[in-house]
Protein backbone atom coordinates (compact mmCIF):
# COMPACT_ATOMS: atom_id res chain seq x y z
CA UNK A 1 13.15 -13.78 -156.05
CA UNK A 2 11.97 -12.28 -159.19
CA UNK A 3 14.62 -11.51 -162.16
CA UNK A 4 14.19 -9.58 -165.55
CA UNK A 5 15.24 -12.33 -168.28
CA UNK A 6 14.34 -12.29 -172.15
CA UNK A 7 12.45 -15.75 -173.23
CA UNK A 8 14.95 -17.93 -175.62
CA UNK A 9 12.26 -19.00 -177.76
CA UNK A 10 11.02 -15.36 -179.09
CA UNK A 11 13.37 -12.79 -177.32
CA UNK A 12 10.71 -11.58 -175.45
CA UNK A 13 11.39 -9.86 -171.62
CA UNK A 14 9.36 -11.59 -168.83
CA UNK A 15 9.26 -11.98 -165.27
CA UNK A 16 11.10 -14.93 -164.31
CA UNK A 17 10.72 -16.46 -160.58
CA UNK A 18 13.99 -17.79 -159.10
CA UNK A 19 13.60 -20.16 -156.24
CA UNK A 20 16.74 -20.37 -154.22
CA UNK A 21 17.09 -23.85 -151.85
CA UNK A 22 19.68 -25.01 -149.34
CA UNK A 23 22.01 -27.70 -150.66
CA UNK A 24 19.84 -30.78 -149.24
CA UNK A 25 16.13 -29.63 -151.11
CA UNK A 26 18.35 -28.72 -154.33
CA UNK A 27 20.16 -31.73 -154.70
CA UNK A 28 16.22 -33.76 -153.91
CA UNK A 29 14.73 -31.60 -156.74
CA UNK A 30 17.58 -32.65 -158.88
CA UNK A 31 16.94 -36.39 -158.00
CA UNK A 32 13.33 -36.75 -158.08
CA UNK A 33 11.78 -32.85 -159.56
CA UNK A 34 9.83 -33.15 -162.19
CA UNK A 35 10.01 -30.28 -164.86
CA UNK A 36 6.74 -28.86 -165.48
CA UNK A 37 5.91 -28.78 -169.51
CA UNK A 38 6.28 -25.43 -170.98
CA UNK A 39 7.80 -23.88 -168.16
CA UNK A 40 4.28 -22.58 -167.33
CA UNK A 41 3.31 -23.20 -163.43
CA UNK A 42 0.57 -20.62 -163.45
CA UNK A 43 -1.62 -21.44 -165.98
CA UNK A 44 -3.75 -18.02 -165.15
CA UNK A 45 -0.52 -16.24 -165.97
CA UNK A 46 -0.86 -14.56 -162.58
């Protein structure tokens, strides 16, 4: 799901993608996710 949020760093509005997961997957990610550097999972912006 996609929500409207302004960017901390320089108060500008972006697209941000919210993944939603059931209780299980969320509480995995929270164990072993790894955050990805710059927040930046597209790197063609697309």
């Amino acid at each position: 799901m996609a929500r409207d949020v302004v960017r901390a760093a320089d108060g500008t509005p972006v697209r941000a993608w919210v993944y939603v997961a059931a209780p299980a997957v969320a509480a995995r990610l929270r164990r072993t996710g790894r955050r990805i550097e710059g927040g930046e999972w597209c790197p063609t912006g697309a």
